[in-house]
PDB file of N, CA and C in Angstrom:
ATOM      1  N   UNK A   1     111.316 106.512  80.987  1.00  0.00           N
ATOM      2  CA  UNK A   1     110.800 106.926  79.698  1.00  0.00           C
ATOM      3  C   UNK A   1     109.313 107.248  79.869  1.00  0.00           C
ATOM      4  N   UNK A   2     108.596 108.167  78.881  1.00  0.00           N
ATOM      5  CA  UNK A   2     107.842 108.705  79.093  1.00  0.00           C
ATOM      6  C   UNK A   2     106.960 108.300  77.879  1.00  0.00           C
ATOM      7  N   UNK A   3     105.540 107.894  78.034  1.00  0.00           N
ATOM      8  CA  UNK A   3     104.264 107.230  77.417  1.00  0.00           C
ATOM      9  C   UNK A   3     103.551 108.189  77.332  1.00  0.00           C
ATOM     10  N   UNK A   4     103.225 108.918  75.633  1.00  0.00           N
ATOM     11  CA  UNK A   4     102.299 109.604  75.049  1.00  0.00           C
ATOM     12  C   UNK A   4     101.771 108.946  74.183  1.00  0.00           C
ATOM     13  N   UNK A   5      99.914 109.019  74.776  1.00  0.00           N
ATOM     14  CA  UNK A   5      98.849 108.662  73.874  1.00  0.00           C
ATOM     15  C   UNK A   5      98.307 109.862  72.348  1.00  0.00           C
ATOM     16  N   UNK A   6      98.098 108.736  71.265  1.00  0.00           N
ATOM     17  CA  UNK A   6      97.983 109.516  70.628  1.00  0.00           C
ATOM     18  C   UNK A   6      96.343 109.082  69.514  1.00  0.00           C
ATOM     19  N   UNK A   7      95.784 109.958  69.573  1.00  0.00           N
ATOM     20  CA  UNK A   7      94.227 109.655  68.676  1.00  0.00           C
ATOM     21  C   UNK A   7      94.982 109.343  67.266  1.00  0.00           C
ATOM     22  N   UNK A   8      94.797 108.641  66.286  1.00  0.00           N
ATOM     23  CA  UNK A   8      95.080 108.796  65.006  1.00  0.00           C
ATOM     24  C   UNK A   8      93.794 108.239  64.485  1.00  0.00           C
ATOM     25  N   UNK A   9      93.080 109.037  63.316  1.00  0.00           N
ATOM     26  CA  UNK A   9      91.920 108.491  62.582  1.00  0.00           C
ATOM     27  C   UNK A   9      92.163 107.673  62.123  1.00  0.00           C
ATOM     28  N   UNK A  10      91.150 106.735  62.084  1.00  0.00           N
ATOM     29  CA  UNK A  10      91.779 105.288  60.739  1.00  0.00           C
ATOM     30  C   UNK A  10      91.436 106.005  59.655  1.00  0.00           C
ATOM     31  N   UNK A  11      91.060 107.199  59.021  1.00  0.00           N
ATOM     32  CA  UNK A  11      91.371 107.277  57.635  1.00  0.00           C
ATOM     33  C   UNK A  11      93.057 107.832  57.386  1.00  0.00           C
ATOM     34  N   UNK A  12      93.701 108.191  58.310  1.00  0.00           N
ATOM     35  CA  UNK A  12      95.062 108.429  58.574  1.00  0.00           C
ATOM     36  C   UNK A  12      95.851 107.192  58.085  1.00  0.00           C
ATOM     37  N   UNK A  13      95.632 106.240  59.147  1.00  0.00           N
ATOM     38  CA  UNK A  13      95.940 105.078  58.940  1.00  0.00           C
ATOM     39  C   UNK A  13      95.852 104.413  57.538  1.00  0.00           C
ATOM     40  N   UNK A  14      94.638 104.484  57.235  1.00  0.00           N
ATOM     41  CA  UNK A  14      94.012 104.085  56.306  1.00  0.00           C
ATOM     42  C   UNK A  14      95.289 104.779  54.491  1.00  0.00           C
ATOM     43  N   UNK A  15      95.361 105.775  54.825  1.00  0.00           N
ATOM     44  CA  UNK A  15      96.017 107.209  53.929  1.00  0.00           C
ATOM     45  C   UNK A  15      97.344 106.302  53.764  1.00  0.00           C
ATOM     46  N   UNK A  16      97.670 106.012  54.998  1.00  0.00           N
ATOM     47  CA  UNK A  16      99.467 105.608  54.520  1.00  0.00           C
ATOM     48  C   UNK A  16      99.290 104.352  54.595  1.00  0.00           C
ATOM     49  N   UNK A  17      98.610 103.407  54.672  1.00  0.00           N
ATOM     50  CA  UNK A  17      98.600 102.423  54.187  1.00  0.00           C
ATOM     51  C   UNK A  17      99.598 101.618  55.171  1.00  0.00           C
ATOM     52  N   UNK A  18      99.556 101.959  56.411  1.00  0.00           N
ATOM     53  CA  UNK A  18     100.580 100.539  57.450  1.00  0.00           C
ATOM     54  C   UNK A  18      99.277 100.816  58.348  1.00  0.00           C
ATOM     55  N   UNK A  19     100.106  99.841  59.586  1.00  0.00           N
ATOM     56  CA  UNK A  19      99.983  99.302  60.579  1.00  0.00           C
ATOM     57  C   UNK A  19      99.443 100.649  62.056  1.00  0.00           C
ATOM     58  N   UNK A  20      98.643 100.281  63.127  1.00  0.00           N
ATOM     59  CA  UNK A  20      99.261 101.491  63.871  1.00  0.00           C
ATOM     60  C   UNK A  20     100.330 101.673  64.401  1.00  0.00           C
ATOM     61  N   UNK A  21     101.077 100.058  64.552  1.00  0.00           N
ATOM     62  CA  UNK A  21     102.249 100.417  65.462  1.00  0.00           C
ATOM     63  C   UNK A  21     103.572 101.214  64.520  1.00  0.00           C
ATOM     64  N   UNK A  22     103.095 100.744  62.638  1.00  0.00           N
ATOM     65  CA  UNK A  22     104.161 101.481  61.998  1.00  0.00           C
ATOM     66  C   UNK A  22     104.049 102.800  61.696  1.00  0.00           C
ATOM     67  N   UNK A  23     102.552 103.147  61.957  1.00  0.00           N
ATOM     68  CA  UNK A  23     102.319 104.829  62.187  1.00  0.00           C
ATOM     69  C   UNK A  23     102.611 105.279  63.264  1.00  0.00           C
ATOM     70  N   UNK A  24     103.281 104.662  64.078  1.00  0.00           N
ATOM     71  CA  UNK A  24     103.704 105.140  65.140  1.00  0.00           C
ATOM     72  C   UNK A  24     105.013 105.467  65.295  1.00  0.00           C
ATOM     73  N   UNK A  25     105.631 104.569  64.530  1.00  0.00           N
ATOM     74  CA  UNK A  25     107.423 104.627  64.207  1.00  0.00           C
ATOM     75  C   UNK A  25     107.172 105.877  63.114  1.00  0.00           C
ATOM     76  N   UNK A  26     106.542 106.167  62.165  1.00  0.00           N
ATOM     77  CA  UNK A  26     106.430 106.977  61.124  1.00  0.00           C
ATOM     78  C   UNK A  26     106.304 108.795  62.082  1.00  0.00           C
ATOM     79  N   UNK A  27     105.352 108.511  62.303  1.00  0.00           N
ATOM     80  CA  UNK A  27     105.168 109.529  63.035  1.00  0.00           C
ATOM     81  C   UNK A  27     106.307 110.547  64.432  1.00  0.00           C
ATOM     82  N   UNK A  28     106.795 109.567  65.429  1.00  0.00           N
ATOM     83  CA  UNK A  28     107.830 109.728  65.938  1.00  0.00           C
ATOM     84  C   UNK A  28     109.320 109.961  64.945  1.00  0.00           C
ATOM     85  N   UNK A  29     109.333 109.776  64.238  1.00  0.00           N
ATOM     86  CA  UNK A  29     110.735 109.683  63.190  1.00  0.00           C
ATOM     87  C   UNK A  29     109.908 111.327  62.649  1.00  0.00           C
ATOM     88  N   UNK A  30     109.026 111.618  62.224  1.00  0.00           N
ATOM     89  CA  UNK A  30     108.123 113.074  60.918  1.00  0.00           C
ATOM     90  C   UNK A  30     108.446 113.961  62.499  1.00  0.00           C
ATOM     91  N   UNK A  31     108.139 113.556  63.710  1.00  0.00           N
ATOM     92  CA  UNK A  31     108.282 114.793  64.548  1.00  0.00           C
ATOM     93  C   UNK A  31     109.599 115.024  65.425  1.00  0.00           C
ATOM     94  N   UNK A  32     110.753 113.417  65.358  1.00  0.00           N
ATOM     95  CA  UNK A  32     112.125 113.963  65.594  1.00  0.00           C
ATOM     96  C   UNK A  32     112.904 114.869  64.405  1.00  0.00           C
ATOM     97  N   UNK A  33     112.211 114.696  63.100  1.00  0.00           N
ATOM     98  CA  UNK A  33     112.733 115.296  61.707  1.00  0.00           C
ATOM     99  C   UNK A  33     112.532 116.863  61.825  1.00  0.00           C
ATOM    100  N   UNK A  34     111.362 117.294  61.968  1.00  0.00           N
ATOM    101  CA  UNK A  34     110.697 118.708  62.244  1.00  0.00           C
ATOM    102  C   UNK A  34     111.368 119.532  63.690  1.00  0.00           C
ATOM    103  N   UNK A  35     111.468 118.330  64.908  1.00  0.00           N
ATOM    104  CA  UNK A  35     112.351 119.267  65.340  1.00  0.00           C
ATOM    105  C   UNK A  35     113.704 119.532  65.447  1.00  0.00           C
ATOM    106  N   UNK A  36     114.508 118.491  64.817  1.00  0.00           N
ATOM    107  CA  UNK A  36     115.520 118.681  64.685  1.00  0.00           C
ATOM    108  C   UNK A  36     115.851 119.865  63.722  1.00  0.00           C
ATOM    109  N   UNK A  37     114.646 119.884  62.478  1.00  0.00           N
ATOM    110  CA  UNK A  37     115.232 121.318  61.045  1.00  0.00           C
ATOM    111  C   UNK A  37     114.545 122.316  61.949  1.00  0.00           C
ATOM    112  N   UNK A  38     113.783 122.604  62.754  1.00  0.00           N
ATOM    113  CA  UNK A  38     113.782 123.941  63.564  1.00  0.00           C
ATOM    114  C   UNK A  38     114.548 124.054  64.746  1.00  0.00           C
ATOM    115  N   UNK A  39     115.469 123.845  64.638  1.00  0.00           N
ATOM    116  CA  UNK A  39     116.675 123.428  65.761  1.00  0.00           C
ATOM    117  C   UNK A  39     116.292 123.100  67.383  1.00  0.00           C
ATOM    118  N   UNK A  40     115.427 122.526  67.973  1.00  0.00           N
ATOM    119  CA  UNK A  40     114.304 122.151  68.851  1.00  0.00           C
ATOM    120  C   UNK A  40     115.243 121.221  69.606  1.00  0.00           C
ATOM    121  N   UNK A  41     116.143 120.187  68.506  1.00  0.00           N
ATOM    122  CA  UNK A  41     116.771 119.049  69.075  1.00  0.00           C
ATOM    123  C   UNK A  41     117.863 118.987  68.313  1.00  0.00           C
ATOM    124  N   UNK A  42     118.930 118.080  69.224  1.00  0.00           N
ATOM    125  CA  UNK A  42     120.382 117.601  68.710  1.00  0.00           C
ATOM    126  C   UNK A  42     120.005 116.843  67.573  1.00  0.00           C
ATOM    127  N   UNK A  43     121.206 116.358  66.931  1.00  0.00           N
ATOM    128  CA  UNK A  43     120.690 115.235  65.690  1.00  0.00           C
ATOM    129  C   UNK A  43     120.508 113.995  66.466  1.00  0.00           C
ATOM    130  N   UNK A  44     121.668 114.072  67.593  1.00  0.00           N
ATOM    131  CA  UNK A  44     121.602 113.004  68.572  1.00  0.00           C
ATOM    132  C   UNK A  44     119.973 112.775  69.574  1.00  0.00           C
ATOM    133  N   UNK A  45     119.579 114.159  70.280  1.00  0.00           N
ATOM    134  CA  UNK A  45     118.223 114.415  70.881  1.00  0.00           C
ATOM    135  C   UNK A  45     117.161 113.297  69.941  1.00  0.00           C
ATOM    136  N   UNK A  46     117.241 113.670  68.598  1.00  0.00           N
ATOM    137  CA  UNK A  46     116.255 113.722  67.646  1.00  0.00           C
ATOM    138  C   UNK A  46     116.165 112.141  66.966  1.00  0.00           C
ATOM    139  N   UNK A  47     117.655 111.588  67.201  1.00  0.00           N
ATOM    140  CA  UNK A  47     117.639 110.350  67.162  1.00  0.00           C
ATOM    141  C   UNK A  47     117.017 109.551  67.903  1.00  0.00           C
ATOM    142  N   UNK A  48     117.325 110.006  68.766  1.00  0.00           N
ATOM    143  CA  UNK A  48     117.197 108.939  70.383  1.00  0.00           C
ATOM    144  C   UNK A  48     115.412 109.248  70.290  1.00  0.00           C
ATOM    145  N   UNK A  49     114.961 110.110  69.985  1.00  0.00           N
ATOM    146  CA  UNK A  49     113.322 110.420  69.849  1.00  0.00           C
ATOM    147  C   UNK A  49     112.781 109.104  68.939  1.00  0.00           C
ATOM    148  N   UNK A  50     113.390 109.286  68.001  1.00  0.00           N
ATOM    149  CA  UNK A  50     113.165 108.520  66.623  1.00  0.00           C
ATOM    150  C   UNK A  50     113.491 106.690  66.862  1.00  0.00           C
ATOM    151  N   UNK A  51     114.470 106.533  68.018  1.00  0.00           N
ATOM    152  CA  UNK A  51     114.468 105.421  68.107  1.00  0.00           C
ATOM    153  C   UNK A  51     115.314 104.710  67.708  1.00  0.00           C
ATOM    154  N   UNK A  52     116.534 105.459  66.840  1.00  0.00           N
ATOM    155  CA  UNK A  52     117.472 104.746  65.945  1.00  0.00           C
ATOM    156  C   UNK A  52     118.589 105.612  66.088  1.00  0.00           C
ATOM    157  N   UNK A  53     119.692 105.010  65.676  1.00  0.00           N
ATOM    158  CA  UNK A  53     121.176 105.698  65.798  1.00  0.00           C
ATOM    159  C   UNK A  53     121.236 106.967  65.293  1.00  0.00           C
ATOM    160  N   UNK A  54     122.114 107.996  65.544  1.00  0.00           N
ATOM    161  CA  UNK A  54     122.374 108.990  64.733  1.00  0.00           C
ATOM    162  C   UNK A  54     123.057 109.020  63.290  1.00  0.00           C
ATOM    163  N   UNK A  55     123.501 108.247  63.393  1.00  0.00           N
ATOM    164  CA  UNK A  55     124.409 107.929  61.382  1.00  0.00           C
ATOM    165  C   UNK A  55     122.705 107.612  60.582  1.00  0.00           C
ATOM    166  N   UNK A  56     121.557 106.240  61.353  1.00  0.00           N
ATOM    167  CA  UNK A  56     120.817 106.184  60.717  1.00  0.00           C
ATOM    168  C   UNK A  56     119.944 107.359  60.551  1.00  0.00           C
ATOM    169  N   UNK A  57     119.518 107.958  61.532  1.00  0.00           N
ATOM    170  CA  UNK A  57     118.654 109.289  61.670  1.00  0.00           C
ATOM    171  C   UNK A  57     119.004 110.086  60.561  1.00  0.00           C
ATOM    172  N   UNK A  58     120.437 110.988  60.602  1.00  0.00           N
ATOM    173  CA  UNK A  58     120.644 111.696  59.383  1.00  0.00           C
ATOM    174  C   UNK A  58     120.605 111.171  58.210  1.00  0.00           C
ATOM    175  N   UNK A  59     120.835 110.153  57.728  1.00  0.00           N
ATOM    176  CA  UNK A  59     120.758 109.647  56.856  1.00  0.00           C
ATOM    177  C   UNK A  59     119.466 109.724  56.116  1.00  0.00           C
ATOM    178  N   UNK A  60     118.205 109.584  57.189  1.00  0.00           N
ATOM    179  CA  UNK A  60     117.014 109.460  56.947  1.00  0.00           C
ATOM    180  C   UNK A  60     116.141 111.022  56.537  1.00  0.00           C
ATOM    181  N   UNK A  61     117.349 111.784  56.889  1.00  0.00           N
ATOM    182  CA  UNK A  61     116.374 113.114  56.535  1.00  0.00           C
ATOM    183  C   UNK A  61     116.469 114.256  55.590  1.00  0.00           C
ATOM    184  N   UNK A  62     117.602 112.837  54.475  1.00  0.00           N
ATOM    185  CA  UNK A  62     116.788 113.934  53.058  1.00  0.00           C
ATOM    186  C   UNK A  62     115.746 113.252  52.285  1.00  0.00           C
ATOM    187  N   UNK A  63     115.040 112.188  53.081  1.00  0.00           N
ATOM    188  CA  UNK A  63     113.788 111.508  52.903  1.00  0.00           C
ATOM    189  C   UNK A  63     112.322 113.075  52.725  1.00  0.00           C
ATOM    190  N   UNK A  64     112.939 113.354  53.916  1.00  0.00           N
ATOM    191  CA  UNK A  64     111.638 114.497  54.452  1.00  0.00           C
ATOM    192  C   UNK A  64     112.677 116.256  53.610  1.00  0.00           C
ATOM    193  N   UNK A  65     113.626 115.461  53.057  1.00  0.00           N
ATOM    194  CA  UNK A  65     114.161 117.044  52.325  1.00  0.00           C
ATOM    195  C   UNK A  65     115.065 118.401  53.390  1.00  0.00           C
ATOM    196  N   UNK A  66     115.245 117.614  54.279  1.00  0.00           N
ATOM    197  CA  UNK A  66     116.187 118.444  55.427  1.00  0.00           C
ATOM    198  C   UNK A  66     117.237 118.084  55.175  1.00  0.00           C
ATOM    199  N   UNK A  67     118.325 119.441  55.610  1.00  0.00           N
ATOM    200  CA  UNK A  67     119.512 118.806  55.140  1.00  0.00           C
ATOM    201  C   UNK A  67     120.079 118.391  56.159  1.00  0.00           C
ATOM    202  N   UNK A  68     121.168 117.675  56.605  1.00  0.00           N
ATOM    203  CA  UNK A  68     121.825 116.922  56.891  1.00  0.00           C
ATOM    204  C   UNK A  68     123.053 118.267  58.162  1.00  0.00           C
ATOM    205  N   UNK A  69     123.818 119.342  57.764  1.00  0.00           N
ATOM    206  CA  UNK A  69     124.365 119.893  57.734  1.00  0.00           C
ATOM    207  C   UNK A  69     124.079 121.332  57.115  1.00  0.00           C
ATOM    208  N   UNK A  70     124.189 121.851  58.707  1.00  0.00           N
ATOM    209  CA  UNK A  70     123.248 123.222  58.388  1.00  0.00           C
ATOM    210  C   UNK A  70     124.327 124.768  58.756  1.00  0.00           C
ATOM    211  N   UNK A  71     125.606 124.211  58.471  1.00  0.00           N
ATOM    212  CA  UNK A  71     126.395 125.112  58.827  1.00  0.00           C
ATOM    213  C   UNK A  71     126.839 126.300  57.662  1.00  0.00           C
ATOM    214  N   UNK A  72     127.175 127.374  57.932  1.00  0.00           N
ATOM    215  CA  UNK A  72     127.346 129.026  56.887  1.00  0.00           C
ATOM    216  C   UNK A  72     129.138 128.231  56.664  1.00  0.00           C
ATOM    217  N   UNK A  73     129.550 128.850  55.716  1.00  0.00           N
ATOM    218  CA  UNK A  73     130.928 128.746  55.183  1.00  0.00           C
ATOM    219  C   UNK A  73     131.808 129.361  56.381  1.00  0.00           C
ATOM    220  N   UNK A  74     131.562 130.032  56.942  1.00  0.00           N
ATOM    221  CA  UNK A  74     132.391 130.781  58.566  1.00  0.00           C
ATOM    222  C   UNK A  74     132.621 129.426  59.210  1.00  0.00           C
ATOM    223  N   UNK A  75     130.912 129.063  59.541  1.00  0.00           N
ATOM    224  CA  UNK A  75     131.337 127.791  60.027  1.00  0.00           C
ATOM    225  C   UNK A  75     131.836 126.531  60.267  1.00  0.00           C
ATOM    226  N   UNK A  76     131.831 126.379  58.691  1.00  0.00           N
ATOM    227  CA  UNK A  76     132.668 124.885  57.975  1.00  0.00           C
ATOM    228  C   UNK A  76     133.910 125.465  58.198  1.00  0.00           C
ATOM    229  N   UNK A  77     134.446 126.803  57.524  1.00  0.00           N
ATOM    230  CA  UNK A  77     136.187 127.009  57.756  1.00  0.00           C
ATOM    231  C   UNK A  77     136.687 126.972  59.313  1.00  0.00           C
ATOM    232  N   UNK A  78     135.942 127.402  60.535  1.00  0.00           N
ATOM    233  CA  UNK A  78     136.058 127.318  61.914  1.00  0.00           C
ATOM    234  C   UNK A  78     136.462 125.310  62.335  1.00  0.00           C
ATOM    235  N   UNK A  79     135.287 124.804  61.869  1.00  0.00           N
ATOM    236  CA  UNK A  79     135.238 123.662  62.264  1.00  0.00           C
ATOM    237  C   UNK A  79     136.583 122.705  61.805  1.00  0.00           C
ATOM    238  N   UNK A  80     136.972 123.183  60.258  1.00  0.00           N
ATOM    239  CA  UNK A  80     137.753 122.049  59.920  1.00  0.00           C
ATOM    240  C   UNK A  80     139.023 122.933  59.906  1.00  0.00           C
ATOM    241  N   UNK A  81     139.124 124.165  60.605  1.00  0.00           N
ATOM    242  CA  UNK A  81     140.574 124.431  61.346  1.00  0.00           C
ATOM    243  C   UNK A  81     140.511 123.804  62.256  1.00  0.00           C
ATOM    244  N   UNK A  82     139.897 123.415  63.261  1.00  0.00           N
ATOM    245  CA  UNK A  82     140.168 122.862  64.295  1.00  0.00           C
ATOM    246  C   UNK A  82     140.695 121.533  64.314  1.00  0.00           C
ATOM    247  N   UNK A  83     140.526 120.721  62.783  1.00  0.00           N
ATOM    248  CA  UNK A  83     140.964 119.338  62.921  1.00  0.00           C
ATOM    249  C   UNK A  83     142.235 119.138  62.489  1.00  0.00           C
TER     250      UNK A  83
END
């Protein structure tokens, strides 16, 4: 696993009102969210970024207003012929 340092201002800190280590969970979770809705990462990728399961991950991201399920009607009728 791989260790990125990160500057955060304490008026940042200060702004959201935690901890650094919980601006740190905050932050990792705001940038597995962003790349998962610009399709960057799996939901799974984006989990495993974030630190937490994939059922919890999606769950967590109509927090930030992403949806969940980003498929066209072609694609929902494709998918649930197949089941």
């Amino acid at each position: 696993m791989n260790k990125i340092l990160l500057d955060v201002p304490n008026e940042s800190l200060l702004a959201l009102r935690v901890s650094p280590e919980d601006a740190g969970r905050r932050i990792l979770l705001a940038a597995a969210v962003k790349l998962y809705e610009v399709g960057e990462l799996s939901s799974g990728a984006a989990a495993a970024l974030a630190g937490m399961p994939r059922v919890a991950f999606l769950n967590r991201l109509a927090e930030f207003g992403v949806e969940t399920f980003r498929l066209t009607e072609d694609e929902l009728r494709q998918e649930t012929s197949l089941v």
